[in-house]
Protein backbone atom coordinates (compact mmCIF):
# COMPACT_ATOMS: atom_id res chain seq x y z
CA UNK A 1 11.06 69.12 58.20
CA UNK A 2 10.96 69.35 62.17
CA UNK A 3 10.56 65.84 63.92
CA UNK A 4 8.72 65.50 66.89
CA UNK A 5 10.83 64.94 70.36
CA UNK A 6 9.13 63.95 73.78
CA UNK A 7 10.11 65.26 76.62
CA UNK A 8 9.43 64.67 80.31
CA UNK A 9 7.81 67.52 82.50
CA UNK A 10 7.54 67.52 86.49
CA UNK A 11 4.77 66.37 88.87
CA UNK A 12 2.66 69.49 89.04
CA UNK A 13 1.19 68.32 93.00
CA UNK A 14 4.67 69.55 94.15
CA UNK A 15 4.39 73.28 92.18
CA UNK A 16 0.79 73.38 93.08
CA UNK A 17 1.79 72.99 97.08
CA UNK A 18 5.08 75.53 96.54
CA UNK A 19 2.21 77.93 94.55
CA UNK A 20 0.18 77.80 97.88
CA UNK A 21 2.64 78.10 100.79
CA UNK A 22 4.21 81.12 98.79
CA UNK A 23 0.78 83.04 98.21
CA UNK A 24 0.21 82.08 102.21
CA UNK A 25 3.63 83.74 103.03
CA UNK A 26 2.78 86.65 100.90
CA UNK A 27 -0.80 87.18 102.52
CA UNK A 28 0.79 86.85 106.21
CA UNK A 29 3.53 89.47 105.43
CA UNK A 30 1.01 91.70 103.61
CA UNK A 31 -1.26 91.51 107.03
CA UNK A 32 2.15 92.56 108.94
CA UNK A 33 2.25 95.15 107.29
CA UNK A 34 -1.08 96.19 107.64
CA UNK A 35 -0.85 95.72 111.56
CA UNK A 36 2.08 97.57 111.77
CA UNK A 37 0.59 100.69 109.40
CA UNK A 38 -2.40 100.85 111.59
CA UNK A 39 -0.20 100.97 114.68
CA UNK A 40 1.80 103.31 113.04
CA UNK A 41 -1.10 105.50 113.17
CA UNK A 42 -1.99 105.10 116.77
CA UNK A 43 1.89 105.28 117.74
CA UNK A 44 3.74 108.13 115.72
CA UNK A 45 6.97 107.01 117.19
CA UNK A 46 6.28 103.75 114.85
CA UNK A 47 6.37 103.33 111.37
CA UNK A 48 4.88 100.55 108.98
CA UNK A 49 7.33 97.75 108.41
CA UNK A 50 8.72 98.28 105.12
CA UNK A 51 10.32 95.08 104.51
CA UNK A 52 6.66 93.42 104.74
CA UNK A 53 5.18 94.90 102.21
CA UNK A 54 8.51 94.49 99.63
CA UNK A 55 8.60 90.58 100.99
CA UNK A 56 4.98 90.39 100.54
CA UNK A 57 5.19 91.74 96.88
CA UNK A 58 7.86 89.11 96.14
CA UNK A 59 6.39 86.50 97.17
CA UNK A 60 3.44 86.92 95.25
CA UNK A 61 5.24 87.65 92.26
CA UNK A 62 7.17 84.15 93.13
CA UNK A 63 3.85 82.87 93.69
CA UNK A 64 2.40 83.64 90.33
CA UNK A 65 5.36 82.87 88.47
CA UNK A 66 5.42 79.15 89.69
CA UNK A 67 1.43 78.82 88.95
CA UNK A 68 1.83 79.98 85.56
CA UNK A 69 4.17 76.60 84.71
CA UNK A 70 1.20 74.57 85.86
CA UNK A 71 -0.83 72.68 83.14
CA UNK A 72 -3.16 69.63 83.01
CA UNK A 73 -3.47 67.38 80.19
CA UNK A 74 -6.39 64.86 79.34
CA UNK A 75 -5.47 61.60 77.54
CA UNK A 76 -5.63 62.10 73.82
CA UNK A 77 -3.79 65.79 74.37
CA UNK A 78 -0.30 67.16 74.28
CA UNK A 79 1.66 70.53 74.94
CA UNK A 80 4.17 71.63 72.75
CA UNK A 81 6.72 73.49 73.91
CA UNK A 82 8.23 76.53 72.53
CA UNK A 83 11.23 78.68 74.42
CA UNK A 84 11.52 82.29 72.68
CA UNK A 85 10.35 80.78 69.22
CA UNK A 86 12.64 77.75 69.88
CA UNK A 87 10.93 74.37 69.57
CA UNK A 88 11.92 72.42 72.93
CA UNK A 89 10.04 69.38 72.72
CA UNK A 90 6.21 67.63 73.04
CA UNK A 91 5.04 66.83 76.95
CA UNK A 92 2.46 64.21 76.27
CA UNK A 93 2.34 63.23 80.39
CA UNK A 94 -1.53 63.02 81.67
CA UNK A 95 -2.55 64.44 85.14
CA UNK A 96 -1.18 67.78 86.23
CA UNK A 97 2.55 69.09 85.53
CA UNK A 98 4.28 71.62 85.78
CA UNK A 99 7.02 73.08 82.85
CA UNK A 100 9.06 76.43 82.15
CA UNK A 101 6.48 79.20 82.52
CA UNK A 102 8.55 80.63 79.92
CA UNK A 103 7.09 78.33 77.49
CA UNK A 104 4.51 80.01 74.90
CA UNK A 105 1.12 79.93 75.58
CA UNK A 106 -0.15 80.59 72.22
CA UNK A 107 1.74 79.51 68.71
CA UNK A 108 1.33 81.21 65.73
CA UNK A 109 1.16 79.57 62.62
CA UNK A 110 2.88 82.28 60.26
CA UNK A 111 5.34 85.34 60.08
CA UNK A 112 5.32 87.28 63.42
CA UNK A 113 5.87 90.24 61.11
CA UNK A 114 2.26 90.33 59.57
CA UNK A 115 0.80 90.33 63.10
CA UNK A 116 1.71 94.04 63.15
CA UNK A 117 1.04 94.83 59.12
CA UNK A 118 -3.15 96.15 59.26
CA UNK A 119 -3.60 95.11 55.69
CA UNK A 120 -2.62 91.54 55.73
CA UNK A 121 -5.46 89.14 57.52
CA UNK A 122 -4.94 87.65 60.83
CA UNK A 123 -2.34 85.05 61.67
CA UNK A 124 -4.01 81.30 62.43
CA UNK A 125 -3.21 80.87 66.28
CA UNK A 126 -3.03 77.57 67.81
CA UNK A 127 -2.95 77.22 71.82
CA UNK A 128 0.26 75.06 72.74
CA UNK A 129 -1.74 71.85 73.86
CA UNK A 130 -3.37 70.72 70.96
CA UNK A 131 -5.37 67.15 70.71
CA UNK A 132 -3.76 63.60 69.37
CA UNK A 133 -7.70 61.94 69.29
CA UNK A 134 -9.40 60.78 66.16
CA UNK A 135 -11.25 63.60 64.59
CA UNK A 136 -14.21 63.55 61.97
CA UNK A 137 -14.32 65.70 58.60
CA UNK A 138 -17.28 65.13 56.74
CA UNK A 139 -16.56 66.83 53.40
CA UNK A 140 -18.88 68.67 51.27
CA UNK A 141 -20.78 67.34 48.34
CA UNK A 142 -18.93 67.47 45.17
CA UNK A 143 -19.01 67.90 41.61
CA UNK A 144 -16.53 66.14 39.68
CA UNK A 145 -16.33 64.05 36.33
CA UNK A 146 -15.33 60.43 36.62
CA UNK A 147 -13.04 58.68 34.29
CA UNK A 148 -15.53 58.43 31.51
CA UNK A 149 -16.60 61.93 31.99
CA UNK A 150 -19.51 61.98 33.33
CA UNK A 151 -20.17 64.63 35.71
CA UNK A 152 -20.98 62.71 39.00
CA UNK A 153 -21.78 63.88 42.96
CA UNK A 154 -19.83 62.76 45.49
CA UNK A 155 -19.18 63.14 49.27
CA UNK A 156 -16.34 62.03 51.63
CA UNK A 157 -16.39 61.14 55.31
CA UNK A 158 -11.90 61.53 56.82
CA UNK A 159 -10.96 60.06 60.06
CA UNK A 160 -7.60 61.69 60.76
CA UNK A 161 -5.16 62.52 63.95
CA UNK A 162 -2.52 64.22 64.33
CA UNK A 163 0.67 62.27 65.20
CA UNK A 164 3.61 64.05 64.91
CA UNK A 165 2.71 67.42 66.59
CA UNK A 166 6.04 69.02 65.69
CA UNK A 167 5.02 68.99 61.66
CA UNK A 168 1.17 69.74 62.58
CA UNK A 169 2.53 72.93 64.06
CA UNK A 170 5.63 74.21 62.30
CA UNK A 171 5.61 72.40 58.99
CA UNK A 172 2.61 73.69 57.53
CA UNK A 173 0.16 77.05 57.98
CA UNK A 174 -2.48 75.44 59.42
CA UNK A 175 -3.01 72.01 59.77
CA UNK A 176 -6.92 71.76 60.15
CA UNK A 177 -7.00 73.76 56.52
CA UNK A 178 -4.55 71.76 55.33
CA UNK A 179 -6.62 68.48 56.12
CA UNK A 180 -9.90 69.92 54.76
CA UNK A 181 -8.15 71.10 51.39
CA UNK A 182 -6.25 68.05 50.87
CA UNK A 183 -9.36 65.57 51.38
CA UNK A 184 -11.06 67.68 49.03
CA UNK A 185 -7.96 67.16 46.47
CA UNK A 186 -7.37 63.64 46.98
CA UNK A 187 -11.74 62.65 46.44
CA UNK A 188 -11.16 64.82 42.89
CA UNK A 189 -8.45 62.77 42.01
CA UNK A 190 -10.03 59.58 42.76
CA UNK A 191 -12.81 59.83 41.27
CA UNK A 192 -11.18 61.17 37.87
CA UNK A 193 -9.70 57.62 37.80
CA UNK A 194 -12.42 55.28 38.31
CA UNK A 195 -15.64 55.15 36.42
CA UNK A 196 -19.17 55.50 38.66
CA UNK A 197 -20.33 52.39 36.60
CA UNK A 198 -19.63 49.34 34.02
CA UNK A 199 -19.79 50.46 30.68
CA UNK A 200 -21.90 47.30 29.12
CA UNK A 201 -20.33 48.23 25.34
CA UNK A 202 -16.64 47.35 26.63
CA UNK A 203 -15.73 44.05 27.07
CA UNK A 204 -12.76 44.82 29.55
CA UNK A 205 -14.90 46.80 31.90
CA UNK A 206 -16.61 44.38 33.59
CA UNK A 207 -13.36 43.34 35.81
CA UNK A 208 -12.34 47.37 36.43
CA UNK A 209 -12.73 49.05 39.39
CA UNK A 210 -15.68 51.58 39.82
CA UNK A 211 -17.22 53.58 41.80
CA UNK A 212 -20.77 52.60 42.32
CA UNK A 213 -19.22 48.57 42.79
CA UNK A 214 -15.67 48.64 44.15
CA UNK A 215 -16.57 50.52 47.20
CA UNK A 216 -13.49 49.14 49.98
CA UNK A 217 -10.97 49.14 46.73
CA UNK A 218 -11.98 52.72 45.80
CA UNK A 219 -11.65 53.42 49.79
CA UNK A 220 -8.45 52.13 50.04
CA UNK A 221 -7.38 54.04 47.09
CA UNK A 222 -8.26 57.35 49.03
CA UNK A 223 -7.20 56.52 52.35
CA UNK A 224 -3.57 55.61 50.69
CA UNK A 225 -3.81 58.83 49.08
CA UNK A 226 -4.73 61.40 51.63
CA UNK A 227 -2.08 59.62 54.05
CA UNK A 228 1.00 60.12 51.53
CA UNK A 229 -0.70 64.03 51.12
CA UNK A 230 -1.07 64.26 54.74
CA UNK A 231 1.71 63.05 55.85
CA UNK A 232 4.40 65.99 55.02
CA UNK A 233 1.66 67.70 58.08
CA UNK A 234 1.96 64.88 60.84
CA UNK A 235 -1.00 63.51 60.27
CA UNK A 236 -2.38 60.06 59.99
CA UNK A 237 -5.82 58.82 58.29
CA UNK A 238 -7.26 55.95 60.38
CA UNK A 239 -10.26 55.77 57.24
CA UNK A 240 -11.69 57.59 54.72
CA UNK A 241 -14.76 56.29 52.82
CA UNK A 242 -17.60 57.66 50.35
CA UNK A 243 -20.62 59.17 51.73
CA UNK A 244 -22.61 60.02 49.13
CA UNK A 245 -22.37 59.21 45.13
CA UNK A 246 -24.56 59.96 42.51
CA UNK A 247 -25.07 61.01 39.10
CA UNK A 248 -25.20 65.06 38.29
CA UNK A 249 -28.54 66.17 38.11
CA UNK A 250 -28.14 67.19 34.46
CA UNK A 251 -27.52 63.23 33.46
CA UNK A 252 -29.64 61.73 35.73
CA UNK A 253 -32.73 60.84 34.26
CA UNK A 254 -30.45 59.78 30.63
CA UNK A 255 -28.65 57.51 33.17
CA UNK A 256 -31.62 56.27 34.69
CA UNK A 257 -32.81 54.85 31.66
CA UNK A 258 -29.79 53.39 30.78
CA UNK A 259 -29.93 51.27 33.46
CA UNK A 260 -33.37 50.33 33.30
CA UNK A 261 -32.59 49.27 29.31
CA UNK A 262 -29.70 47.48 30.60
CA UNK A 263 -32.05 45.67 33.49
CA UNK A 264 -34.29 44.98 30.57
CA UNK A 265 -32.25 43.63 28.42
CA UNK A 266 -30.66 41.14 31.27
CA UNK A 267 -34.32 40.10 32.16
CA UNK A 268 -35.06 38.88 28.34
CA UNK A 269 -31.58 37.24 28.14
CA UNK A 270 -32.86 35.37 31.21
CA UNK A 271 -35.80 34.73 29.56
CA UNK A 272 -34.94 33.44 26.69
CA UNK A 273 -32.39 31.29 27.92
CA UNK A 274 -34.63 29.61 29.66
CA UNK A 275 -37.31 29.62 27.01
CA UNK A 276 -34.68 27.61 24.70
CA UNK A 277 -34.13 25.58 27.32
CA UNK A 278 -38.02 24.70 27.68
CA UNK A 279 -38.39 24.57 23.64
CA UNK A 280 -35.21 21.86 23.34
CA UNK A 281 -36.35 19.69 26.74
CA UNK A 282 -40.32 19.76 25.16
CA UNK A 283 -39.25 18.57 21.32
CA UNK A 284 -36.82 15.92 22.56
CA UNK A 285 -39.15 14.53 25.21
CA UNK A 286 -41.81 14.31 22.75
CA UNK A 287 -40.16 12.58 20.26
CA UNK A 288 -38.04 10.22 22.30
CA UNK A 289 -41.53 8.96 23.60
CA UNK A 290 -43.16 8.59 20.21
CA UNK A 291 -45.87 11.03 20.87
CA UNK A 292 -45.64 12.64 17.99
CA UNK A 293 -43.32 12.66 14.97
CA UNK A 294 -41.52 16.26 13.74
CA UNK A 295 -39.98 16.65 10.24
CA UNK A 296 -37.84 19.64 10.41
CA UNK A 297 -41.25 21.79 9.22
CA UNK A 298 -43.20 21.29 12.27
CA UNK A 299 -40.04 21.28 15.12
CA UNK A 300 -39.88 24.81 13.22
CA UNK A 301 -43.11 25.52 13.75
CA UNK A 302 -43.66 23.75 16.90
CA UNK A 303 -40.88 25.78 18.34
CA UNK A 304 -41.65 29.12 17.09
CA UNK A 305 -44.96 28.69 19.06
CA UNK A 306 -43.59 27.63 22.11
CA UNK A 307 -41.36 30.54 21.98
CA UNK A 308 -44.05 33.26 21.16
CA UNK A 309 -45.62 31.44 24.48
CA UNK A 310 -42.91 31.66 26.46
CA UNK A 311 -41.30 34.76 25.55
CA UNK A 312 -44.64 37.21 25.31
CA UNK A 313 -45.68 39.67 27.46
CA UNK A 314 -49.38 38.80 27.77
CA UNK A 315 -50.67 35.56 28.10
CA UNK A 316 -50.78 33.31 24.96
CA UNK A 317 -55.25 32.70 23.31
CA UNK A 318 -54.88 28.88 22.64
CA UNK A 319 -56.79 28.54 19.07
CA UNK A 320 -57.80 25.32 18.87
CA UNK A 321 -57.48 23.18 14.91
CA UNK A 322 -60.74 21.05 14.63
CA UNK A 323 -59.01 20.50 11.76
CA UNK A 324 -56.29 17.68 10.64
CA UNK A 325 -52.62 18.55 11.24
CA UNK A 326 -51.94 19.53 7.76
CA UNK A 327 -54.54 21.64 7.88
């Protein structure tokens, strides 16, 4: 497992200004030489000052050695820095600095070896600054079965950065594939533990977690997981939540209905709670104020009426009893 060390790189003003005055020296000894060619051609007793043109050379060779250590960074980036396949450390300084232009340019994330085998594919190449800011993966839309086995759609949306740039780099292949595929694992093994819904014919499920309900409990539950997956890469998961849950097409409409029975049925329970309620509060006002007197026949009958009332769909057709009571 590498481990990430930070290490200090120089000012780059001070490279930039050596960069210039040695470019300058190489230009003016380059034009001496060029003065003292064409005066070589006027004069034959002259000739062109050698040691120009091999000072001018040098210089610029000096020149473009010392401006190939320069580098900026933005906030949110770092370099890593690699010495002849040696890691050295992580510069994470902002502004402009300057470091060993001996330090690689470009890292590659596998065996040097396949770069020069035609049959194997290409090597993942990362540049040696890489970013530490939040980045976004929205994941694909996918189809899984829950814990009941149902087959359900579901979506993911990762925030993720990388925070130990050592792992990112050497500890796995590539650590943007390595995010994508483990989000995908860890949303397939969430959502094989939890349900997508209350089943109403178990007693115990009303208090479990689900999908469709529990939404920052089943969130947590995937952020926890993708950061102990994640974490082997240098990475850390600042949230991961669901974007998009459903039912597979092919159950759909079945669970459709299911819930609208199971709205149903919770409307008429409301219903006839309260109808009881109305039926008990009518009989015991009436007879507590001597309206009218109820043997056991007629409270039956009187509340099987007032429930029919009550409880029907359409409205109730009084029929009125010109009749007497027993009648």
């Amino acid at each position: 497992m590498s481990t990430e060390k930070i290490i200090k790189s120089k000012s780059g003003w001070l490279f930039l200004l050596i960069t210039i005055v040695l470019f300058v020296i190489a230009v003016l000894l380059f034009a001496n030489f060029v003065i003292s060619a064409m005066a070589a051609d006027r004069n034959p007793r002259l000739s062109p000052s050698v040691p120009s043109i091999i000072g001018a050379l040098a210089f610029f060779l000096a020149g473009l050695f010392v401006s190939s250590g320069l580098f900026s960074l933005q906030p949110g980036q770092a370099k890593v820095c690699v010495l002849f396949g040696k890691y050295i450390g992580t510069v994470k300084d902002e502004g402009l600095r300057w470091a060993n232009p001996y330090y690689a340019k470009t890292l590659s994330a596998g065996n040097l070896s396949t770069l020069v085998t035609a049959s194997t594919p290409s090597v993942n190449m990362h540049t040696s600054i890489i970013s530490t800011r939040a980045r976004t993966l929205n994941g694909d839309v996918l189809k899984v079965n829950d814990r009941m086995g149902n087959p359900i759609e579901i979506a993911e949306v990762v925030v993720w950065r990388v925070s130990d740039t050592a792992k990112a780099l050497f500890d796995v292949d590539d650590y943007d594939s390595y995010v994508a595929m483990q989000a995908e694992t860890a949303l397939r093994h969430v959502a094989s533990i939890y349900s997508y819904d209350h089943m109403e014919d178990e007693s115990e499920s009303n208090a479990a977690i689900t999908l469709r309900s529990n939404i920052e409990e089943v969130s947590e539950a995937l952020q926890s997981e993708l950061s102990r997956n994640l974490s082997v890469a240098g990475i850390t998961v600042d949230d991961a939540r669901l974007t998009h849950l459903s039912y597979a097409p092919e159950i759909a409409q079945a669970m459709l209905r299911r819930q609208q029975a199971e709205a149903i049925i919770a409307a008429r329970k409301k219903i006839v709670e309260g109808a009881v309620s109305m039926v008990d509060m009518a009989l015991t006002q009436l007879s507590e104020n001597g309206v009218v007197e109820f043997d056991e026949d007629r409270k039956a009958v009187m509340a099987s009426n007032l429930m029919v009332v009550l409880c029907g769909e359409s409205e109730a057709q009084p029929v009125l009893n010109t009749g007497s009571l027993q009648q």
